[in-house]
C-alpha atoms as a PDB file:
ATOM      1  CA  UNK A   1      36.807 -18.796 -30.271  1.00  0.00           C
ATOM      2  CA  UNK A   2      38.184 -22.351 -30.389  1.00  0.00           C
ATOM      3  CA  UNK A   3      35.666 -25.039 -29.481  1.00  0.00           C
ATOM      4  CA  UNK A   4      37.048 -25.987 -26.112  1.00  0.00           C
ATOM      5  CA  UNK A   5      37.920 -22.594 -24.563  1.00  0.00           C
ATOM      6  CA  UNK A   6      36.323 -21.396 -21.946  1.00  0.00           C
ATOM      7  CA  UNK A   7      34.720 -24.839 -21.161  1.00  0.00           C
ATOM      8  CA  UNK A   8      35.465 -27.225 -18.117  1.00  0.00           C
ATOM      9  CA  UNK A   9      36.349 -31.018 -18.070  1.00  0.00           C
ATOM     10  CA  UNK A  10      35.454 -33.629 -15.298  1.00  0.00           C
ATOM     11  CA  UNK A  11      38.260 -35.706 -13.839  1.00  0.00           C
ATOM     12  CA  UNK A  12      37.114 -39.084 -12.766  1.00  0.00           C
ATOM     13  CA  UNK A  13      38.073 -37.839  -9.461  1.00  0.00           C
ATOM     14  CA  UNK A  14      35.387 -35.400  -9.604  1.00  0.00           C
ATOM     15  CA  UNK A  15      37.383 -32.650  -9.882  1.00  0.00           C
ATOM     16  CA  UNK A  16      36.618 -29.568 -12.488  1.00  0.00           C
ATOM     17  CA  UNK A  17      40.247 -28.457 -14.207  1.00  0.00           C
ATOM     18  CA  UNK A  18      40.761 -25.792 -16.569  1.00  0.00           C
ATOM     19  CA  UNK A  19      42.318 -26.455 -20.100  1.00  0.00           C
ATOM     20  CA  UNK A  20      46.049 -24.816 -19.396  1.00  0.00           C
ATOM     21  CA  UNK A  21      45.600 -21.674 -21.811  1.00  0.00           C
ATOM     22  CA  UNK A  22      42.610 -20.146 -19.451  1.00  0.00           C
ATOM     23  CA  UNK A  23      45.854 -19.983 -16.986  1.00  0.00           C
ATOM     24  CA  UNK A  24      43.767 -20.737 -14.183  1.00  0.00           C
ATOM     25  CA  UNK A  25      43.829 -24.101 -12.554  1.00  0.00           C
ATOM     26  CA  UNK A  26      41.094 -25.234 -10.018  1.00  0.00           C
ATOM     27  CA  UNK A  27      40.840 -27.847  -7.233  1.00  0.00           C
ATOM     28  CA  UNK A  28      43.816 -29.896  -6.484  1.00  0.00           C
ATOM     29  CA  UNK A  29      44.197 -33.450  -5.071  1.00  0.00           C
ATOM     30  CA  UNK A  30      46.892 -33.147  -2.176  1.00  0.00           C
ATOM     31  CA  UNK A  31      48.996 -35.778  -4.460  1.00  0.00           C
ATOM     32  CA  UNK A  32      48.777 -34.609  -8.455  1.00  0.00           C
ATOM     33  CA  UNK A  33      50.765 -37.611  -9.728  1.00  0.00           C
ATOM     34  CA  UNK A  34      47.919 -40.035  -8.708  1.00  0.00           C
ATOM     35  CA  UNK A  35      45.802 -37.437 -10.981  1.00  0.00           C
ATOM     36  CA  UNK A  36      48.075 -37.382 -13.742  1.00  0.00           C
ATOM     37  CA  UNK A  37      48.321 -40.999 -13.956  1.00  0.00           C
ATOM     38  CA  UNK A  38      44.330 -41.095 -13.677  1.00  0.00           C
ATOM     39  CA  UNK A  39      43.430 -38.609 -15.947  1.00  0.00           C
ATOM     40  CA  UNK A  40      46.072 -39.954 -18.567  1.00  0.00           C
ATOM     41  CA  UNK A  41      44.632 -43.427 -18.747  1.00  0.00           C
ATOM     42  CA  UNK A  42      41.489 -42.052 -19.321  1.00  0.00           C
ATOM     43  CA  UNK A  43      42.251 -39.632 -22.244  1.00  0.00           C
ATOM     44  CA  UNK A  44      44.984 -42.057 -23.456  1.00  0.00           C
ATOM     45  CA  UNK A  45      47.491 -38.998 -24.086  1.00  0.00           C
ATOM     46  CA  UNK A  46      49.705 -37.470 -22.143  1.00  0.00           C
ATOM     47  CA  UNK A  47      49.363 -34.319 -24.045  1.00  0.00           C
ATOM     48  CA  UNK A  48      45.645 -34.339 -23.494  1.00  0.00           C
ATOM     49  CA  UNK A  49      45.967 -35.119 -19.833  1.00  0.00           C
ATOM     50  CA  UNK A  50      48.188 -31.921 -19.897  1.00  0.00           C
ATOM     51  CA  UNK A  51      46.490 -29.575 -21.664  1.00  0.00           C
ATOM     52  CA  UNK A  52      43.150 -30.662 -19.178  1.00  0.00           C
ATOM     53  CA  UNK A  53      44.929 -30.442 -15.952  1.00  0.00           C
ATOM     54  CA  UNK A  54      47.172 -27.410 -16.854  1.00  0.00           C
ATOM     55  CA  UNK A  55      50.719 -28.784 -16.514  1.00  0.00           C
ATOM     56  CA  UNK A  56      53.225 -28.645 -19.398  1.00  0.00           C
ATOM     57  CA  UNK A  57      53.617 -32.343 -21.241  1.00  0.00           C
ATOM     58  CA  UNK A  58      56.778 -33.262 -19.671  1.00  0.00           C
ATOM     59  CA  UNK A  59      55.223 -32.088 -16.313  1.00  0.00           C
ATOM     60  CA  UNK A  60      52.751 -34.776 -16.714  1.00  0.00           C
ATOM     61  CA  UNK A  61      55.198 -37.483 -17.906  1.00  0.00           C
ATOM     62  CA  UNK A  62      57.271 -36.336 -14.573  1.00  0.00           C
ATOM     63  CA  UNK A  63      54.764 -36.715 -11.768  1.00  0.00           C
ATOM     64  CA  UNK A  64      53.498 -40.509 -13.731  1.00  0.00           C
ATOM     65  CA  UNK A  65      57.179 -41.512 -13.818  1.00  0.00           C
ATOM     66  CA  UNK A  66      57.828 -40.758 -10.107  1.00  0.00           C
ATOM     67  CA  UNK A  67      54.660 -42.455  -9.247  1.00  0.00           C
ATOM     68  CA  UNK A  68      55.585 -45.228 -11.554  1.00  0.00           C
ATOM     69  CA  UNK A  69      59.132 -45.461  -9.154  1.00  0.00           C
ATOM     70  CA  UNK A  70      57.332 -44.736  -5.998  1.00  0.00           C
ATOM     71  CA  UNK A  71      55.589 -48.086  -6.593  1.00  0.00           C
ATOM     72  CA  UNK A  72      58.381 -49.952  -7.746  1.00  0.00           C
ATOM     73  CA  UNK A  73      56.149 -50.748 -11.238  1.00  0.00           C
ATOM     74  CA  UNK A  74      55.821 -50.157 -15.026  1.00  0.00           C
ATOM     75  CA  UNK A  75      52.269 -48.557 -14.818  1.00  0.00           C
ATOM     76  CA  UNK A  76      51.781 -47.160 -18.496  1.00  0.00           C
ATOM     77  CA  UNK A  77      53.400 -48.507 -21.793  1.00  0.00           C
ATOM     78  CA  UNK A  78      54.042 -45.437 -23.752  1.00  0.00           C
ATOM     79  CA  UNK A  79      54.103 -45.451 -27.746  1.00  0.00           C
ATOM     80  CA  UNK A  80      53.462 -43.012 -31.024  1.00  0.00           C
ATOM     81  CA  UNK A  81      49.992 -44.166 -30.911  1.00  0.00           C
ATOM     82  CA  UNK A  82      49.796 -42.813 -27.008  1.00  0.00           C
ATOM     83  CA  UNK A  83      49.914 -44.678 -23.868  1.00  0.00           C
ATOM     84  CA  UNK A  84      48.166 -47.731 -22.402  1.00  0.00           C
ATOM     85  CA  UNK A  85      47.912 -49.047 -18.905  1.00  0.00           C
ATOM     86  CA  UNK A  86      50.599 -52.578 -18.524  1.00  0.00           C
ATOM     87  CA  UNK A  87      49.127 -55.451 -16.270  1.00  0.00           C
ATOM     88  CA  UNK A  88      50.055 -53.882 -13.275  1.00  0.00           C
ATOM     89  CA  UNK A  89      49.127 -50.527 -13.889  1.00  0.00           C
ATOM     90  CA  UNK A  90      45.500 -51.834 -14.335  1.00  0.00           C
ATOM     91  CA  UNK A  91      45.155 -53.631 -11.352  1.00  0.00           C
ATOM     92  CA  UNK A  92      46.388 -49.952  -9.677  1.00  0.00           C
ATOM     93  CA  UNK A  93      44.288 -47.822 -11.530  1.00  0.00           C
ATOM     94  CA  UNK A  94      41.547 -48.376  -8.972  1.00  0.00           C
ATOM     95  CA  UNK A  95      43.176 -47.672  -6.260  1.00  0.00           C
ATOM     96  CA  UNK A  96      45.123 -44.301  -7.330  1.00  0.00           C
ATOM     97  CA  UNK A  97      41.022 -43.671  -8.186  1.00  0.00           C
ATOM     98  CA  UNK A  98      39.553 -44.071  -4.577  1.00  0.00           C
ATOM     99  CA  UNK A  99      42.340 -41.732  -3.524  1.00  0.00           C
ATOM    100  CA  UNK A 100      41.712 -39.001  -5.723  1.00  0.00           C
ATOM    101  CA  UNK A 101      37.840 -40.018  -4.948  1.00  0.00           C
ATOM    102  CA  UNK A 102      38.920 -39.618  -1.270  1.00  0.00           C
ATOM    103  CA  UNK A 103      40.725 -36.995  -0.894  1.00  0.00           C
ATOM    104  CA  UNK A 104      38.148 -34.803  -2.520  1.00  0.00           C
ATOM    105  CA  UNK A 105      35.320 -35.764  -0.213  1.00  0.00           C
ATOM    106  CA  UNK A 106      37.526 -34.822   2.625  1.00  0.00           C
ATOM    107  CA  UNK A 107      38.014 -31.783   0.910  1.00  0.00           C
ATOM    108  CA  UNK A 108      34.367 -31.290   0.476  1.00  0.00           C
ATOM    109  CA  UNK A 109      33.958 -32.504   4.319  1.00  0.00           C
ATOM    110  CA  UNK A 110      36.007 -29.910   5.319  1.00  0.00           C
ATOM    111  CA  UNK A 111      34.654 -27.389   3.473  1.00  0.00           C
ATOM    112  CA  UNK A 112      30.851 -28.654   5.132  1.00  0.00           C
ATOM    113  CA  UNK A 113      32.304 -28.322   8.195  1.00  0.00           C
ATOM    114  CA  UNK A 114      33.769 -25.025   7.863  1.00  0.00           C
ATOM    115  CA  UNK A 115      30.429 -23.734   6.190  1.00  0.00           C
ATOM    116  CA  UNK A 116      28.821 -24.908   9.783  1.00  0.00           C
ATOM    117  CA  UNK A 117      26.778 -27.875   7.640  1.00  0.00           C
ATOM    118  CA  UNK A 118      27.835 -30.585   9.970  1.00  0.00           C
ATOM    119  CA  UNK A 119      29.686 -30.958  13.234  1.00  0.00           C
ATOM    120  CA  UNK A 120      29.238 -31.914  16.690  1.00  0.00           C
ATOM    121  CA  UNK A 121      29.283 -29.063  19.497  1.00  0.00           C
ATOM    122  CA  UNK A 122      30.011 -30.521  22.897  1.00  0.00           C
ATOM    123  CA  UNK A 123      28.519 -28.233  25.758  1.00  0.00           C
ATOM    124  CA  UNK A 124      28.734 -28.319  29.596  1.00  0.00           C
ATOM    125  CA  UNK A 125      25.881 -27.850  31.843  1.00  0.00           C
ATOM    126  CA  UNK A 126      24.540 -27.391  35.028  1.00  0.00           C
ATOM    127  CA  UNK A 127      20.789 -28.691  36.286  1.00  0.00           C
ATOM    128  CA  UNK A 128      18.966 -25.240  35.743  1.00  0.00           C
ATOM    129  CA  UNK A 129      20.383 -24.128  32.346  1.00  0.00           C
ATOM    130  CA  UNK A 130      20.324 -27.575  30.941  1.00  0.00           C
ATOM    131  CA  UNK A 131      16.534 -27.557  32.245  1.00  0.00           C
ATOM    132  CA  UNK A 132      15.293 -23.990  31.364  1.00  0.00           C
ATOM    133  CA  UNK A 133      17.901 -22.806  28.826  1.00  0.00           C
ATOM    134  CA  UNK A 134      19.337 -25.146  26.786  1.00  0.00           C
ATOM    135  CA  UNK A 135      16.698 -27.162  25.138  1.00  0.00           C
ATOM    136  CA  UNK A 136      15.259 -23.698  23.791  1.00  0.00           C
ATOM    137  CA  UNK A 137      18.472 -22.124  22.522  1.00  0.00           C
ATOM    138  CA  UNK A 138      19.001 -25.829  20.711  1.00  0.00           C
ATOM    139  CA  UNK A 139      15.897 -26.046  19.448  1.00  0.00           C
ATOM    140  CA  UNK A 140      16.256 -22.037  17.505  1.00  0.00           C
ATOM    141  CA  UNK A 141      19.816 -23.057  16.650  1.00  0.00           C
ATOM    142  CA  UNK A 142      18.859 -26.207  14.796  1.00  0.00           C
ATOM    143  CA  UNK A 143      16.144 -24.642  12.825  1.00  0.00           C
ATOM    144  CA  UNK A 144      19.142 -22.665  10.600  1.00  0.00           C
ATOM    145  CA  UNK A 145      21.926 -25.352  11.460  1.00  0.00           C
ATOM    146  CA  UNK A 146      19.928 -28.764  11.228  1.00  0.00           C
ATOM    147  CA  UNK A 147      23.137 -30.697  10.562  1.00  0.00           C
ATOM    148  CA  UNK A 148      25.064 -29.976  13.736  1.00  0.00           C
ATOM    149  CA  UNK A 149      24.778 -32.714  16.435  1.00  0.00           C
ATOM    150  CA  UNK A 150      25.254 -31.791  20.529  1.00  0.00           C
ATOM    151  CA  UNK A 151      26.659 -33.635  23.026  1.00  0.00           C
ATOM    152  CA  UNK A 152      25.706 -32.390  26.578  1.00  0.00           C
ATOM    153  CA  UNK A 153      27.561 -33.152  29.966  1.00  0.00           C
ATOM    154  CA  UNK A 154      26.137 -32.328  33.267  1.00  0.00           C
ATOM    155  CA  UNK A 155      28.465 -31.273  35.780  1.00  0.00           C
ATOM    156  CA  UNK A 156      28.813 -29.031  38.734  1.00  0.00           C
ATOM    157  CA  UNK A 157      30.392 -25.403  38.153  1.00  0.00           C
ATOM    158  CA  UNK A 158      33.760 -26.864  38.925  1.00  0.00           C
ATOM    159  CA  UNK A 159      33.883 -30.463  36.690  1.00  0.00           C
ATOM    160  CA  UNK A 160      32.382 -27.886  34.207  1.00  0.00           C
ATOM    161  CA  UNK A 161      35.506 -25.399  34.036  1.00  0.00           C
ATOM    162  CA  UNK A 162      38.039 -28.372  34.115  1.00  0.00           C
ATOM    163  CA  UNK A 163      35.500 -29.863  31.161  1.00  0.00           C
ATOM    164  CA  UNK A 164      36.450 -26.479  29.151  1.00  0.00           C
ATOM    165  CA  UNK A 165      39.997 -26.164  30.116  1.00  0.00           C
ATOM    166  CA  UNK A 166      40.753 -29.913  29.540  1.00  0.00           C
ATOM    167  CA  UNK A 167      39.003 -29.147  26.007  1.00  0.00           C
ATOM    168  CA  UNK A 168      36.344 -32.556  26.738  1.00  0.00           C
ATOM    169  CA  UNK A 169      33.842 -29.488  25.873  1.00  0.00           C
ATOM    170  CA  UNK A 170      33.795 -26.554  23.766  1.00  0.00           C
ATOM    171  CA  UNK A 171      31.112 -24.586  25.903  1.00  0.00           C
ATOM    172  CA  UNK A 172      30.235 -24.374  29.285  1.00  0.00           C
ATOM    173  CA  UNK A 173      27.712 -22.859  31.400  1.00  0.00           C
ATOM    174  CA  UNK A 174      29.161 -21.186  34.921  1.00  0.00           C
ATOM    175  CA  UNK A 175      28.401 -19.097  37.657  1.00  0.00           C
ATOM    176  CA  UNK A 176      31.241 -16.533  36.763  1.00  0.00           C
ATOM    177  CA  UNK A 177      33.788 -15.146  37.578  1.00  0.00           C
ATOM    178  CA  UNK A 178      34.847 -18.928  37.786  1.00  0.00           C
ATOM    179  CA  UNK A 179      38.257 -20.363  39.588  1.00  0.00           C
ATOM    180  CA  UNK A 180      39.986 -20.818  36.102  1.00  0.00           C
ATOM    181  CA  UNK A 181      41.133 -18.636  33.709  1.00  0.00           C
ATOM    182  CA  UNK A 182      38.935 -18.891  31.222  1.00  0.00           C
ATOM    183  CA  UNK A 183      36.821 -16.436  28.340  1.00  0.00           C
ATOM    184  CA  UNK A 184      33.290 -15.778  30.071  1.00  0.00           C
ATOM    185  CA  UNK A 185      30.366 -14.005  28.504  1.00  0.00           C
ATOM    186  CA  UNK A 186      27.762 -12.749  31.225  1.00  0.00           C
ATOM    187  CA  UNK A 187      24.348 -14.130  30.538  1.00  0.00           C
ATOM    188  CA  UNK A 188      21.912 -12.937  33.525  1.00  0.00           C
ATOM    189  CA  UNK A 189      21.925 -12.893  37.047  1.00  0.00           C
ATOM    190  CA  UNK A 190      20.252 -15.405  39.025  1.00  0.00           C
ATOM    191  CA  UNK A 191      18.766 -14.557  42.781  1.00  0.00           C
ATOM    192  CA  UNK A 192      18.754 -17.254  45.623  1.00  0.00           C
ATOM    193  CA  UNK A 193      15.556 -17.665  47.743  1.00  0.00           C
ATOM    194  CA  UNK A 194      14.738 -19.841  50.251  1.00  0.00           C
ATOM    195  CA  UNK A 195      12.053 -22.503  49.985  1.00  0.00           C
ATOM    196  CA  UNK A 196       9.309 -22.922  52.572  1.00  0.00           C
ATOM    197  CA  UNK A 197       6.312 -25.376  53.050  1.00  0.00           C
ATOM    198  CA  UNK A 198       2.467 -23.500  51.956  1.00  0.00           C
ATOM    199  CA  UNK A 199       1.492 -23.054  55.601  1.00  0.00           C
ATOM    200  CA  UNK A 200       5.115 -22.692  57.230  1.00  0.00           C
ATOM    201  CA  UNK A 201       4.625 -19.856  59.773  1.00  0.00           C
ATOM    202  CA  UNK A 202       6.753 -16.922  57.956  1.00  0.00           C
ATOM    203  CA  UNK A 203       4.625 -17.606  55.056  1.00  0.00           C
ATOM    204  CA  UNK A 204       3.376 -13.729  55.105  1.00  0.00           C
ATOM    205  CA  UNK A 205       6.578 -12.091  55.555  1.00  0.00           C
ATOM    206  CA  UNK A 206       7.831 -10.064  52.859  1.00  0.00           C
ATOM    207  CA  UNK A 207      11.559 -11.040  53.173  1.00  0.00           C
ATOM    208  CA  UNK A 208      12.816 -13.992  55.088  1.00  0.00           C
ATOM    209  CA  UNK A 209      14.974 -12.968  58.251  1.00  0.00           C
ATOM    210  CA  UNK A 210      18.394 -14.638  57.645  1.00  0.00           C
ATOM    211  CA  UNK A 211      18.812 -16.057  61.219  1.00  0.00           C
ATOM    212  CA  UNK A 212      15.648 -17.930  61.070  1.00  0.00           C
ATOM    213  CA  UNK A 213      18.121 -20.518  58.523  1.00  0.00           C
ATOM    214  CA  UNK A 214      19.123 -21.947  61.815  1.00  0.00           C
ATOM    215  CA  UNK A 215      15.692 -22.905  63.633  1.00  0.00           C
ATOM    216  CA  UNK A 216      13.954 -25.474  60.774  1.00  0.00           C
ATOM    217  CA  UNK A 217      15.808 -27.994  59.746  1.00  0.00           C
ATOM    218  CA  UNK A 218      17.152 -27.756  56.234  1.00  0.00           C
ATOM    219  CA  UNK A 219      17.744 -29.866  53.030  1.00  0.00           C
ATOM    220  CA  UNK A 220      20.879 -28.731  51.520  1.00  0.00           C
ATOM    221  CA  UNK A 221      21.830 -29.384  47.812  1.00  0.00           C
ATOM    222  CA  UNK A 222      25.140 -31.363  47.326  1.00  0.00           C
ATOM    223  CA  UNK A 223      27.045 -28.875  45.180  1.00  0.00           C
ATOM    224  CA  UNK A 224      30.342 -31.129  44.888  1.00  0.00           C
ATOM    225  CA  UNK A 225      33.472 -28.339  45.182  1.00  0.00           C
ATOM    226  CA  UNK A 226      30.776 -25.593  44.698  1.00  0.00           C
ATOM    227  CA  UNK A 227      29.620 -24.357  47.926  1.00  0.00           C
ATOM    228  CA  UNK A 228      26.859 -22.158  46.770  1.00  0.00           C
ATOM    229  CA  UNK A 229      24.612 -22.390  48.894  1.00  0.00           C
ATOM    230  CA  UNK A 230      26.895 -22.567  51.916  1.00  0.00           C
ATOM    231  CA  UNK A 231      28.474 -19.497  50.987  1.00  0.00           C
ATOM    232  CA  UNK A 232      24.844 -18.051  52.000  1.00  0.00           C
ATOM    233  CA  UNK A 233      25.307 -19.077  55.470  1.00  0.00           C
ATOM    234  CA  UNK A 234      28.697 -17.709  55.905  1.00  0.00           C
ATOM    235  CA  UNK A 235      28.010 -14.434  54.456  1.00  0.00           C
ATOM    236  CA  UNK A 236      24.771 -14.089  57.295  1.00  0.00           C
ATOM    237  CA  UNK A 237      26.953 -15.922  59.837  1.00  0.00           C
ATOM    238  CA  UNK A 238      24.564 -18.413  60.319  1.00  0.00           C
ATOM    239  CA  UNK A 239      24.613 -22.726  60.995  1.00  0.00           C
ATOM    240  CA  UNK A 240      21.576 -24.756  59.512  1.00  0.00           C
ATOM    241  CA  UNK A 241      19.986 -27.508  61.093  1.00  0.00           C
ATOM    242  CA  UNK A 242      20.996 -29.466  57.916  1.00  0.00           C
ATOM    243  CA  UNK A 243      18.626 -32.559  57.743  1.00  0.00           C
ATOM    244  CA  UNK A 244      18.868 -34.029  54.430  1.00  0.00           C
ATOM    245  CA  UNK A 245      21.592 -33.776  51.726  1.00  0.00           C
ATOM    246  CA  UNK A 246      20.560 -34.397  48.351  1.00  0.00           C
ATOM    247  CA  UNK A 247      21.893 -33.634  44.956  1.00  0.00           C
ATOM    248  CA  UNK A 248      18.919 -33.497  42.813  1.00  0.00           C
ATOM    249  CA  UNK A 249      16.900 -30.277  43.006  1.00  0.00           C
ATOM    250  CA  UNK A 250      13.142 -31.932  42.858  1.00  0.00           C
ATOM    251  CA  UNK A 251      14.158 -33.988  45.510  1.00  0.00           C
ATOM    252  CA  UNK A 252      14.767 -30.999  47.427  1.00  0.00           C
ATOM    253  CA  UNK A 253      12.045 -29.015  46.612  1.00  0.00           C
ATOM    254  CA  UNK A 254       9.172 -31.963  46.862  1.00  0.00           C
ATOM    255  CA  UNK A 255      10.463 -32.673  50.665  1.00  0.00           C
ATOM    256  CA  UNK A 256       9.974 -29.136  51.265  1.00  0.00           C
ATOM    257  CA  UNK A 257       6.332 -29.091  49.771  1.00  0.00           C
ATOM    258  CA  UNK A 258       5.512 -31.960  52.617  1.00  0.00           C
ATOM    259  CA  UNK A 259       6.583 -29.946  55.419  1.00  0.00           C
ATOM    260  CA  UNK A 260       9.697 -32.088  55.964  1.00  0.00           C
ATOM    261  CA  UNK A 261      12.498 -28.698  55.784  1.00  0.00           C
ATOM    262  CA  UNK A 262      13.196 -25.441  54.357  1.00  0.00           C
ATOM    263  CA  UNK A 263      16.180 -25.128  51.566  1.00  0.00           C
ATOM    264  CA  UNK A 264      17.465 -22.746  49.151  1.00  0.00           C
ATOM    265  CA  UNK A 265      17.657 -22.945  45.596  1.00  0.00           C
ATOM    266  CA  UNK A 266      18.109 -20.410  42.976  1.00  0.00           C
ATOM    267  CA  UNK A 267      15.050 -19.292  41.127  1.00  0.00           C
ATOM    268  CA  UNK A 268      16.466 -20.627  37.577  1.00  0.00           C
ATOM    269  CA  UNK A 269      15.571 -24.219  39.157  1.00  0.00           C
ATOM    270  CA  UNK A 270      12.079 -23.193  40.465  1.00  0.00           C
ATOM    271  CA  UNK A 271      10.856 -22.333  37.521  1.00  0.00           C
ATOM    272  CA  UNK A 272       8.141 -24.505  36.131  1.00  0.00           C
ATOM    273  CA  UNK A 273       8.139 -26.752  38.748  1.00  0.00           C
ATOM    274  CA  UNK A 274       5.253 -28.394  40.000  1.00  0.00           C
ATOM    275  CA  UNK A 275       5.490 -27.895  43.313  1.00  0.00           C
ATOM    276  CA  UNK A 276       3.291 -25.390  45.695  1.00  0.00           C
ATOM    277  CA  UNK A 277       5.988 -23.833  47.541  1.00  0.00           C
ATOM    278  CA  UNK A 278       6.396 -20.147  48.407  1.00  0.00           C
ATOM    279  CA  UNK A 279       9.781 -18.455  47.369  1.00  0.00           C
ATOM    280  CA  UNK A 280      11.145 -15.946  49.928  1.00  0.00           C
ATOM    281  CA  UNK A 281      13.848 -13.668  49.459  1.00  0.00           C
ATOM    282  CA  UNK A 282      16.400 -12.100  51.476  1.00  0.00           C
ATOM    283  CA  UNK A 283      16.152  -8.546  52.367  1.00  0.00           C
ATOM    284  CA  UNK A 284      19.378  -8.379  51.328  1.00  0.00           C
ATOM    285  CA  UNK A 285      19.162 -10.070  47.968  1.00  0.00           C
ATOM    286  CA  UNK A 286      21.465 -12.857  47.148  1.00  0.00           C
ATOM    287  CA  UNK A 287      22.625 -12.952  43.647  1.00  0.00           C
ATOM    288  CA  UNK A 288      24.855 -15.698  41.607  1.00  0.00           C
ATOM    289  CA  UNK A 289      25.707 -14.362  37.743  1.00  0.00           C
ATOM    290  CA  UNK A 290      25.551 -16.759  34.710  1.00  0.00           C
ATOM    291  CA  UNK A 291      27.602 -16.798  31.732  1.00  0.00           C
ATOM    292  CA  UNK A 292      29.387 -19.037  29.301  1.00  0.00           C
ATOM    293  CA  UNK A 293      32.922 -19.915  29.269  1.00  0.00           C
ATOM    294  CA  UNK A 294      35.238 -20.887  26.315  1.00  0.00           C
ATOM    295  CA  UNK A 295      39.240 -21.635  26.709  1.00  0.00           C
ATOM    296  CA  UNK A 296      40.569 -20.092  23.557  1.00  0.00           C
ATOM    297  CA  UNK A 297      38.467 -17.984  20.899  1.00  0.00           C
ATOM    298  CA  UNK A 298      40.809 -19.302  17.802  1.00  0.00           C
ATOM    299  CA  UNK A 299      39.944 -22.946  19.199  1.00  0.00           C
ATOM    300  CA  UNK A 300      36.458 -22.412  18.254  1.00  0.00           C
ATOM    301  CA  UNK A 301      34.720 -24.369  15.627  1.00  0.00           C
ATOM    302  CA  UNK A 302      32.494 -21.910  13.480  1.00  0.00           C
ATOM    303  CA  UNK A 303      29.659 -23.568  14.824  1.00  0.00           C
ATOM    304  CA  UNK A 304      30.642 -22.679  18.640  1.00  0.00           C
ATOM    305  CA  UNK A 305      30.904 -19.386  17.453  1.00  0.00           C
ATOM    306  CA  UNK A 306      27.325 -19.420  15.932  1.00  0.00           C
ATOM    307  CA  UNK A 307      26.104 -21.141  19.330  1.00  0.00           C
ATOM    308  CA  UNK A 308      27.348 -18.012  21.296  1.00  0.00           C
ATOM    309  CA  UNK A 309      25.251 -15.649  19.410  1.00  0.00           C
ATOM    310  CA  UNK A 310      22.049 -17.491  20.169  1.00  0.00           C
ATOM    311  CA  UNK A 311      22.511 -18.175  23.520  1.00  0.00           C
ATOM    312  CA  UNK A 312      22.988 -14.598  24.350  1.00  0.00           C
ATOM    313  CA  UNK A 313      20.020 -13.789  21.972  1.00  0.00           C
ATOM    314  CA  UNK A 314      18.164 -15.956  23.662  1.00  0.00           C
ATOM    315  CA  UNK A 315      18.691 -15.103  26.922  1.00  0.00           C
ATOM    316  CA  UNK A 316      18.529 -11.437  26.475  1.00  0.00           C
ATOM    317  CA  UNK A 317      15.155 -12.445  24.655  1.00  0.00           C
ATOM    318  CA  UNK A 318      13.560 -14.135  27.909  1.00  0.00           C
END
């Protein structure tokens, strides 16, 4: 076997080439001529930069003499004794180096990327998930996918389905079916109860008696376009004494522990919440469904892909 077959020589792009008779020729720059000329001055043959890069002789002297009229300059003085860079051609020879250098480390970036080693996954969220659901999922993800960075915006179901379909994130958490035509995954369903003081008077019932909504007065979340909880009332035909309007769920639920209202949340907020108030529900249950939305599955970055399967892991997990 002759001493070089088989074995592989390092550009000083970085790249590993294949001596032509293997007929098998490995990673490319985008732009072989700034290669050719590279690898040329370094082996200081034109026949050796060939045979290394797997182009025929004249190949190579064609890609260096386009370069050489792309640039409007001499870059190589060419003689029996082989070739040799002319003054201009070395103060070049840098430069056609940091773009071979480049273009293989966005190569390799790419490749990262692709693998799911880096990346940034943007995700929309609402109050409860990004309280009780997301830092959990993250936290599982990111033990096999340490590299990928989040970036989460909180939103109401509606600013998070414009989020998704205007593509400002790749994820989002609904109540689904949503307004927008979107992909949706069903996560879990969610029940709304109402919220009452520790000694309010229906604090035995088993269910609380829709009609009683209108005789306390009542702290209603500010849902933006979402009307949740209003779409309670409508559906028992009923009009709150609405006291206090507030967007921010502890709010809500720490007026209610001082005997100032009654409200209704969903019990995805409750949870873990310091607060002794007693959770009734309707006899009639009242139900919102989670999922996750996504505009386009070929839009997906590998590691949205990856996210999806934890999240509904996860969920079906707890």
């Amino acid at each position: 076997m002759p001493k070089n077959q088989g074995k592989k020589e390092e550009t000083p792009c970085g790249y590993t080439c294949m001596p032509k008779n293997q007929g098998k020729k490995e990673e490319r720059v985008g732009n072989q001529k700034y290669l050719a000329f590279v690898k040329t001055v370094e082996l200081g043959s034109l026949t050796r930069a060939a045979k290394v890069l797997g182009y025929t002789q004249s190949g190579i002297s064609h890609m260096i003499q386009s370069l050489e009229e792309e640039a409007g300059l001499a870059l190589l003085h060419r003689d029996r004794s082989g070739v040799r860079l002319t003054a201009e051609g070395g103060q070049l020879l840098p430069y056609y180096t940091e773009i071979c250098n480049s273009e293989r480390r966005l190569e390799n970036k790419i490749r990262d990327m692709l693998k799911m080693d880096t990346g940034i996954l943007r995700i929309g969220a609402f109050t409860s998930v990004s309280v009780q659901w997301l830092p959990y999922i993250i936290k599982e993800f990111l033990e096999d996918f340490p590299k990928i960075e989040f970036e989460i915006l909180y939103g109401d179901y509606t600013e998070i389905e414009n989020w998704i379909f205007e593509g400002r994130v790749d994820l989002g958490f609904l109540r689904v079916p949503g307004r927008r035509k979107l992909n949706t995954i069903f996560l879990k369903e969610d029940e709304l109860v109402v919220l009452l003081p520790p000694d309010h008077p229906r604090k035995d019932l088993p269910y609380f008696p829709p009609e009683a909504l209108a005789e306390d007065p009542f702290a209603l979340m500010d849902e933006g376009e979402d009307y949740e909880v209003e779409a309670v009332f409508d559906h028992f035909g009923v009009s709150p004494r609405v006291r206090f309007t507030a967007r921010d769920d502890h709010t809500i639920a720490a007026m209610v522990a001082n005997g100032l209202c009654i409200s209704i949340l969903p019990r995805l907020v409750l949870e873990k919440m310091p607060y002794g108030i007693l959770k009734k529900s309707f006899r009639e249950p009242v139900i919102r469904r989670l999922g996750i939305a996504y505009k386009e599955k070929k839009r997906l970055s590998h590691a949205a892909e990856r996210f999806l399967d934890y999240v509904e892991d996860w969920v079906k997990r707890n």
